[in-house]
C-alpha atoms as a PDB file:
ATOM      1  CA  UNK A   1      14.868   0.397   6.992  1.00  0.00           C
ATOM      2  CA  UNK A   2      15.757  -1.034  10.032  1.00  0.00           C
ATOM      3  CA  UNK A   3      19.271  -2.840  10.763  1.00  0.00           C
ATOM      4  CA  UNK A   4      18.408  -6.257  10.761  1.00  0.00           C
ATOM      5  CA  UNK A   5      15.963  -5.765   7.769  1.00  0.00           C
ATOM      6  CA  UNK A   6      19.141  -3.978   5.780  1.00  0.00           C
ATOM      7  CA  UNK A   7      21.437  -6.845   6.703  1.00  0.00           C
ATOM      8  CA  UNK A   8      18.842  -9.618   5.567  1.00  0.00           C
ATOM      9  CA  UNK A   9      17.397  -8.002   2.737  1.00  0.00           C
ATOM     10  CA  UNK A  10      21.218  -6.800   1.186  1.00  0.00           C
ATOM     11  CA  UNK A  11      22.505  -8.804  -2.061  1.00  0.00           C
ATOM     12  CA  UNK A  12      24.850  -8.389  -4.449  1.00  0.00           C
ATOM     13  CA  UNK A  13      23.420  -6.805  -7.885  1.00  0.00           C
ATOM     14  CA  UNK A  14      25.521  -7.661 -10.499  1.00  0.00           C
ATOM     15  CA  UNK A  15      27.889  -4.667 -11.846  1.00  0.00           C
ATOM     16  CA  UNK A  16      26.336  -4.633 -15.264  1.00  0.00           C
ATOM     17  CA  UNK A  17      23.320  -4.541 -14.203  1.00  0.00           C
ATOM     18  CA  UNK A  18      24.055  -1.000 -11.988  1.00  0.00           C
ATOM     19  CA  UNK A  19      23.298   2.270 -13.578  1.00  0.00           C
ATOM     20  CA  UNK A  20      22.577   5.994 -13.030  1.00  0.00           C
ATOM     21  CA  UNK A  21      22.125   7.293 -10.177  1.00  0.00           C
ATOM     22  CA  UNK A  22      24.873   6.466  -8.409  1.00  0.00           C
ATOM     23  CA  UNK A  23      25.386   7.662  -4.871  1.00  0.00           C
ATOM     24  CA  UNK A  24      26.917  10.536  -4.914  1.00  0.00           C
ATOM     25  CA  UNK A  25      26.782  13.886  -2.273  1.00  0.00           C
ATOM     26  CA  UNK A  26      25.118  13.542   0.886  1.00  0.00           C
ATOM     27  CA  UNK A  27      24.086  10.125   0.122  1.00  0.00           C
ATOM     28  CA  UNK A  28      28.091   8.826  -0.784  1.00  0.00           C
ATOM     29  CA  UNK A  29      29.215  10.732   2.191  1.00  0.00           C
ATOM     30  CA  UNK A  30      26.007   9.216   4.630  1.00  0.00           C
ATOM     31  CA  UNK A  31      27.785   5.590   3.109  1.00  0.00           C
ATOM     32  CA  UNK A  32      30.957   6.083   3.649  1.00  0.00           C
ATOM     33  CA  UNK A  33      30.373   7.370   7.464  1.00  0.00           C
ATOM     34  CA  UNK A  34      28.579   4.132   7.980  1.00  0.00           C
ATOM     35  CA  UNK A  35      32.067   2.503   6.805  1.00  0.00           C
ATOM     36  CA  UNK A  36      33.480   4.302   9.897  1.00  0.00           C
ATOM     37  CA  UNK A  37      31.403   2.496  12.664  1.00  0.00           C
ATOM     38  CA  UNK A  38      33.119  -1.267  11.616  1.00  0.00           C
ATOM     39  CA  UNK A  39      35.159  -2.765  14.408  1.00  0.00           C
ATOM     40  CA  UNK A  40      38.439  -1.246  14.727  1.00  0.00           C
ATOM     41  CA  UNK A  41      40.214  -3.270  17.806  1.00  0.00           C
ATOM     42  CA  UNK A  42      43.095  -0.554  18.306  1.00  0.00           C
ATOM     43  CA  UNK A  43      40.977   1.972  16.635  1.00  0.00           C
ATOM     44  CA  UNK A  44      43.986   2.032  13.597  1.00  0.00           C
ATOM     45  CA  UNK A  45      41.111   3.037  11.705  1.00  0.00           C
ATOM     46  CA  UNK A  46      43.369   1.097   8.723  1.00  0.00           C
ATOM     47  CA  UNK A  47      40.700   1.470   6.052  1.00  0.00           C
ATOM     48  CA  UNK A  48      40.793   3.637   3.074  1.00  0.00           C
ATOM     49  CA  UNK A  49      38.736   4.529   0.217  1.00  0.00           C
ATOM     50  CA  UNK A  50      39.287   5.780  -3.369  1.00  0.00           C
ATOM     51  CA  UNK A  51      36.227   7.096  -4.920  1.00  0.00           C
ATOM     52  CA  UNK A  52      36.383   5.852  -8.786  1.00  0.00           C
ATOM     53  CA  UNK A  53      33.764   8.222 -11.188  1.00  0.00           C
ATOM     54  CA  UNK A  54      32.954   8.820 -13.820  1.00  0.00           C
ATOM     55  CA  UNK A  55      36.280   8.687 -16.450  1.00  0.00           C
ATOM     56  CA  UNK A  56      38.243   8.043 -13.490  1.00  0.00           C
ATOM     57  CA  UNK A  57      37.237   4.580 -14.357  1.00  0.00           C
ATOM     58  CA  UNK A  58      38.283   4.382 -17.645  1.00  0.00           C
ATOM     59  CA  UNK A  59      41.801   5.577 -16.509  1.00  0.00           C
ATOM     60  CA  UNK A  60      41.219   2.509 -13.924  1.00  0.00           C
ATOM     61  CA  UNK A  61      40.668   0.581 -16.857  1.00  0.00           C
ATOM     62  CA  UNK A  62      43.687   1.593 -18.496  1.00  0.00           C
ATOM     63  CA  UNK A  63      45.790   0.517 -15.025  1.00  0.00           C
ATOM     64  CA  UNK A  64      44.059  -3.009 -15.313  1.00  0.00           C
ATOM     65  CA  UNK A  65      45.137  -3.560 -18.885  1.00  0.00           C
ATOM     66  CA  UNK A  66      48.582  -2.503 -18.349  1.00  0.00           C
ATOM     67  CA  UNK A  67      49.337  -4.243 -15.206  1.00  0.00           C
ATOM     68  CA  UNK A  68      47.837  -7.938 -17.023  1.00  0.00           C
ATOM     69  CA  UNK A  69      50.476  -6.675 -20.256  1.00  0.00           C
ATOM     70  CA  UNK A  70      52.941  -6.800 -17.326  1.00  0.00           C
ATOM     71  CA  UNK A  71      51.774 -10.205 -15.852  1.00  0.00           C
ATOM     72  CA  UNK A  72      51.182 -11.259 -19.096  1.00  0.00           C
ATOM     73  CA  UNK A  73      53.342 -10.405 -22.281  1.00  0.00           C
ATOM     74  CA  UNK A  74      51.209 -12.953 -24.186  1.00  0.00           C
ATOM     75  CA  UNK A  75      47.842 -11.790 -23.226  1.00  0.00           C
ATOM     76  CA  UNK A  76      45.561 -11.475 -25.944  1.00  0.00           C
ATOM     77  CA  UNK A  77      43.753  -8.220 -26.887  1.00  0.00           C
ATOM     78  CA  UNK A  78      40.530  -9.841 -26.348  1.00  0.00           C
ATOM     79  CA  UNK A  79      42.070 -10.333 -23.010  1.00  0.00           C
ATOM     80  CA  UNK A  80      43.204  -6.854 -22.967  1.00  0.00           C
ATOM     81  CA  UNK A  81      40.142  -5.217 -23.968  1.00  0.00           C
ATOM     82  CA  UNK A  82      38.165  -7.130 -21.233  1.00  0.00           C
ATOM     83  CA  UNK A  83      40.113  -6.204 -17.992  1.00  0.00           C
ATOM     84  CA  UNK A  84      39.833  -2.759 -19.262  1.00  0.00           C
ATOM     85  CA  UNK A  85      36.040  -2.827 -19.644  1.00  0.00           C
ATOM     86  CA  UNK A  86      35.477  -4.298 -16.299  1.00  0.00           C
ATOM     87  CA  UNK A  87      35.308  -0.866 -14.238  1.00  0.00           C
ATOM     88  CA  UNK A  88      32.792   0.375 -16.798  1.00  0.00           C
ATOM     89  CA  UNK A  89      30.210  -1.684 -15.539  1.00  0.00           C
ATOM     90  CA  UNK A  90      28.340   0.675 -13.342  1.00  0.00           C
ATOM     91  CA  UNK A  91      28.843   3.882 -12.712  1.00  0.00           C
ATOM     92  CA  UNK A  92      30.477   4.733  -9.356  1.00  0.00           C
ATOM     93  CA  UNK A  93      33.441   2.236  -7.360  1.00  0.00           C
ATOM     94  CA  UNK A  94      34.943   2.344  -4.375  1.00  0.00           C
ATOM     95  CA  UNK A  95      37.889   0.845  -4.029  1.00  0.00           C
ATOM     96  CA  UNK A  96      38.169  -0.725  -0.010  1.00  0.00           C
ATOM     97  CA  UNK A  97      42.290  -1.219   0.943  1.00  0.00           C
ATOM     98  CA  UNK A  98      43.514  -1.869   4.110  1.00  0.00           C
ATOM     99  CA  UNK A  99      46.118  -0.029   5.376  1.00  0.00           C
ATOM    100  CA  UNK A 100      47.942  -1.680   7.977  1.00  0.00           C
ATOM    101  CA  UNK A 101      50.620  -1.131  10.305  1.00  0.00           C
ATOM    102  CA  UNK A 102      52.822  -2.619  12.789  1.00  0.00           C
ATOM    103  CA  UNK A 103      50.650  -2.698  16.167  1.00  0.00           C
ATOM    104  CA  UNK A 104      52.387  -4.074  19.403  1.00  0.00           C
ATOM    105  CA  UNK A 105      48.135  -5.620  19.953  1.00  0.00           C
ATOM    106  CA  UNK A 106      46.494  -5.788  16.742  1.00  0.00           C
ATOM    107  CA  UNK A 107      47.704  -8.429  14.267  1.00  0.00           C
ATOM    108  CA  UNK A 108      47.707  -7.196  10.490  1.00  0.00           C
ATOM    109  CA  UNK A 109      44.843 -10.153   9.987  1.00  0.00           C
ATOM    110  CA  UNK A 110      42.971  -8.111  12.373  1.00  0.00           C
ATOM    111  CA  UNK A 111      43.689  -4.455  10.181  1.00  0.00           C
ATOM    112  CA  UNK A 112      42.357  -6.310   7.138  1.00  0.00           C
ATOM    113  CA  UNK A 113      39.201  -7.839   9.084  1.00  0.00           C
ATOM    114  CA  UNK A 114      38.249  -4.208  10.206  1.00  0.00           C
ATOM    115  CA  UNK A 115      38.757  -2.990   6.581  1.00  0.00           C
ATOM    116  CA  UNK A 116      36.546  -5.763   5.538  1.00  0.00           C
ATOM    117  CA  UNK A 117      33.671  -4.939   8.133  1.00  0.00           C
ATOM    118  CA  UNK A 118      33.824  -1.407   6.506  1.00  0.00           C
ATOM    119  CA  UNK A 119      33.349  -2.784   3.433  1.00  0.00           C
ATOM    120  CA  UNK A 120      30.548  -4.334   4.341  1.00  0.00           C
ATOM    121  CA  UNK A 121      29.166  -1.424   6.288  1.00  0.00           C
ATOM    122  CA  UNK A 122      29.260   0.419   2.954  1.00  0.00           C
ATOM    123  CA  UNK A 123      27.352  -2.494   0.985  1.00  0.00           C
ATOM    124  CA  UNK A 124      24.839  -2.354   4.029  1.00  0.00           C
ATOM    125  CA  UNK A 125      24.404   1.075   3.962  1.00  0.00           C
ATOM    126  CA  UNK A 126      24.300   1.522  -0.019  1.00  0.00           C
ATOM    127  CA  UNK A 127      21.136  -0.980   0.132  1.00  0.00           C
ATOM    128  CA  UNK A 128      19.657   0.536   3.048  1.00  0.00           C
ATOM    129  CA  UNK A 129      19.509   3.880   1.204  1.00  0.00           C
ATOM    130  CA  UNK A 130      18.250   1.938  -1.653  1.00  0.00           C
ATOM    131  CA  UNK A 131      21.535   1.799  -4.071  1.00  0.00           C
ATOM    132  CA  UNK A 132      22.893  -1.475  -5.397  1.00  0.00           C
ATOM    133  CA  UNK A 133      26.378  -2.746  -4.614  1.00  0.00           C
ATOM    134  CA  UNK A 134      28.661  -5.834  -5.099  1.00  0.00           C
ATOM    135  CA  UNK A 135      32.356  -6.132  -4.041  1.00  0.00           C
ATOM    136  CA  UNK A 136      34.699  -8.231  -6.300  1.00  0.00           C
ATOM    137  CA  UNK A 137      38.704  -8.184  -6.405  1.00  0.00           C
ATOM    138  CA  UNK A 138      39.754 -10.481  -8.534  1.00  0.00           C
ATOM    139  CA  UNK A 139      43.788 -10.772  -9.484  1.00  0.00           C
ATOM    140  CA  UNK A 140      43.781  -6.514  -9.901  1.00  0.00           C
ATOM    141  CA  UNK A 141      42.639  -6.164  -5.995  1.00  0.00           C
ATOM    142  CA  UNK A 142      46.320  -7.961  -5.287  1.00  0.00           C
ATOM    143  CA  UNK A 143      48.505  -6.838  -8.361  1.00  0.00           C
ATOM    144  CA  UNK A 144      50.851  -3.809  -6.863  1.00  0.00           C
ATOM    145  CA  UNK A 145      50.802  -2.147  -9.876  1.00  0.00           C
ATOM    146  CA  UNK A 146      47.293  -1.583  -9.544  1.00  0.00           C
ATOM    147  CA  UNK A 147      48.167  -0.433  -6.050  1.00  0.00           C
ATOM    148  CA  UNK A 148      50.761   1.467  -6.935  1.00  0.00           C
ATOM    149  CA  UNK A 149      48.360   3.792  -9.412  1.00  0.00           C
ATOM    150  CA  UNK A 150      45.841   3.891  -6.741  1.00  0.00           C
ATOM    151  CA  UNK A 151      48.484   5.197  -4.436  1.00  0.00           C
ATOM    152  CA  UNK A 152      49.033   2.907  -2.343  1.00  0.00           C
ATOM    153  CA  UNK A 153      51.832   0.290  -1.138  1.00  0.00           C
ATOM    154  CA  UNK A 154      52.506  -3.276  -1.995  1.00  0.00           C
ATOM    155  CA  UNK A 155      51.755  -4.242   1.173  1.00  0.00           C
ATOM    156  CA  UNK A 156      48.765  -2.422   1.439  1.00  0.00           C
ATOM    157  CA  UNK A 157      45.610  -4.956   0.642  1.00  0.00           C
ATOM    158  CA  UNK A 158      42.871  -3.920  -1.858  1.00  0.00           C
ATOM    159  CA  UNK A 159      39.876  -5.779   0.294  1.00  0.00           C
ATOM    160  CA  UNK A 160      37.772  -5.074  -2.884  1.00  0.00           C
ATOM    161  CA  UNK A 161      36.346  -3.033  -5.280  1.00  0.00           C
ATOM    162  CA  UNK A 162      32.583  -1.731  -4.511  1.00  0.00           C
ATOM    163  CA  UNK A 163      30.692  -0.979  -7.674  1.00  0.00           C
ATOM    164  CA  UNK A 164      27.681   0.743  -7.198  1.00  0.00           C
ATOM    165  CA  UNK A 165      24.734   2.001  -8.808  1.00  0.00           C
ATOM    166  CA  UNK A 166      20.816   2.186  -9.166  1.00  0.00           C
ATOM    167  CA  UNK A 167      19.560  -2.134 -10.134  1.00  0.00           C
ATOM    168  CA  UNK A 168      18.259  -1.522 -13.627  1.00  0.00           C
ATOM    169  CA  UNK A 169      15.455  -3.908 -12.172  1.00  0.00           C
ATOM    170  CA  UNK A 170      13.416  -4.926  -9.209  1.00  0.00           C
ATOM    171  CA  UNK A 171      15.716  -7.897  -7.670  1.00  0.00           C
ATOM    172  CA  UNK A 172      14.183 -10.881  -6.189  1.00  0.00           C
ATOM    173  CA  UNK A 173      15.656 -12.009  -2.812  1.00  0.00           C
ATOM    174  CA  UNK A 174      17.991 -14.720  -2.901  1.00  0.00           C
ATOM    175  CA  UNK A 175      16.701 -17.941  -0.010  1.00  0.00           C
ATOM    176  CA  UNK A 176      19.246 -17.496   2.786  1.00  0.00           C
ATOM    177  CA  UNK A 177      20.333 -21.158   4.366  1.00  0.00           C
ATOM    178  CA  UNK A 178      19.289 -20.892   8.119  1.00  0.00           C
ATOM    179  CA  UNK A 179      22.051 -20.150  10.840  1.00  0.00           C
ATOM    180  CA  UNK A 180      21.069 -23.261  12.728  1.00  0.00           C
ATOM    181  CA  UNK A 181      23.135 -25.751   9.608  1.00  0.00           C
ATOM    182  CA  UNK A 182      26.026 -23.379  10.754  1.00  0.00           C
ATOM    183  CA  UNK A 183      25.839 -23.329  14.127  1.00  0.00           C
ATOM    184  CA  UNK A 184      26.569 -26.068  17.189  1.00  0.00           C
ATOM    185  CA  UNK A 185      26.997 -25.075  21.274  1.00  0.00           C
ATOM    186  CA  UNK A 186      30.019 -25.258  22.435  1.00  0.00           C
ATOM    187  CA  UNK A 187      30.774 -26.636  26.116  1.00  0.00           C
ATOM    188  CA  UNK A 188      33.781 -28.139  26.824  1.00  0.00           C
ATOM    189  CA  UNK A 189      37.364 -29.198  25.139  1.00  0.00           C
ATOM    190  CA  UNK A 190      36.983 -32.587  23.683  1.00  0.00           C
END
């Protein structure tokens, strides 16, 4: 598949709907290397990745239930039970955080943007090589004691969490709107 075909043709598959096989070997590692081409003004190269598989994510889903019984003494267990389920929904995640650092050129916003773009690289790539993908966040991607068990920092920024999997069925493509109802030329300062 070429570039532009991969970039047109990716969409989100919903989690649940991502099973076995997940990438995994050669074709996680091809993925990931594709998350290593995104912009990087700087090259701070401020993206990291934890790979999240098998009952890793049920241990994941323990750290999301404890960290809402922190935000939320009240919660509910029907609350409870739900965060936890939520990295059980396919089969492989990466979790995307930016890793940022003071830079006498390169803004933190900037950091984050390049983590983003590999984020995106890997969604790219994971369709291109025929996987399914979606990124969400969600309050866990910014709660630090979700951070914290992934190993990182509270100022470190979860861009997302990457599930990924095989689409349980063919997917039909989603109408793009056209670049031209988001686009004007530019030509002077008003």
């Amino acid at each position: 598949m070429n570039a532009i075909d991969a970039i047109a043709s990716r969409q989100s598959t919903r989690a649940v709907m991502l099973t076995e096989p997940a990438p995994r070997g050669e074709d996680l590692a091809a993925i990931l290397q594709a998350a290593m081409s995104a912009p990087d003004h700087g090259a701070c190269r401020p993206w990291r990745f934890r790979i999240i598989d098998g009952d890793a994510r049920e241990a994941l889903g323990d750290v999301f239930a404890d960290a809402l019984k922190k935000r939320d003494p009240e919660a509910t267990n029907e609350a409870v039970a739900l965060i936890r389920s939520k990295p059980l929904r396919s089969p492989l995640i990466v979790a995307v955080v930016a890793k940022t650092m003071e830079h006498p050129k390169v803004p933190r916003v900037e950091q984050v943007v390049a983590a983003a773009c590999a984020a995106q690289n890997i969604l790219t790539a994971a369709h291109a090589i025929g996987y399914g993908a979606i990124i969400l966040s969600g309050w866990p991607a910014h709660d630090n004691h979700v951070k914290a068990a992934l190993g990182f920092m509270d100022k470190d920024e979860i861009v997302g969490f990457i599930y990924l999997g095989t689409p349980e069925s063919e997917q039909t493509v989603k109408p793009r709107p056209d670049h031209k109802d988001f686009t004007e030329v530019w030509t002077e300062a008003a």
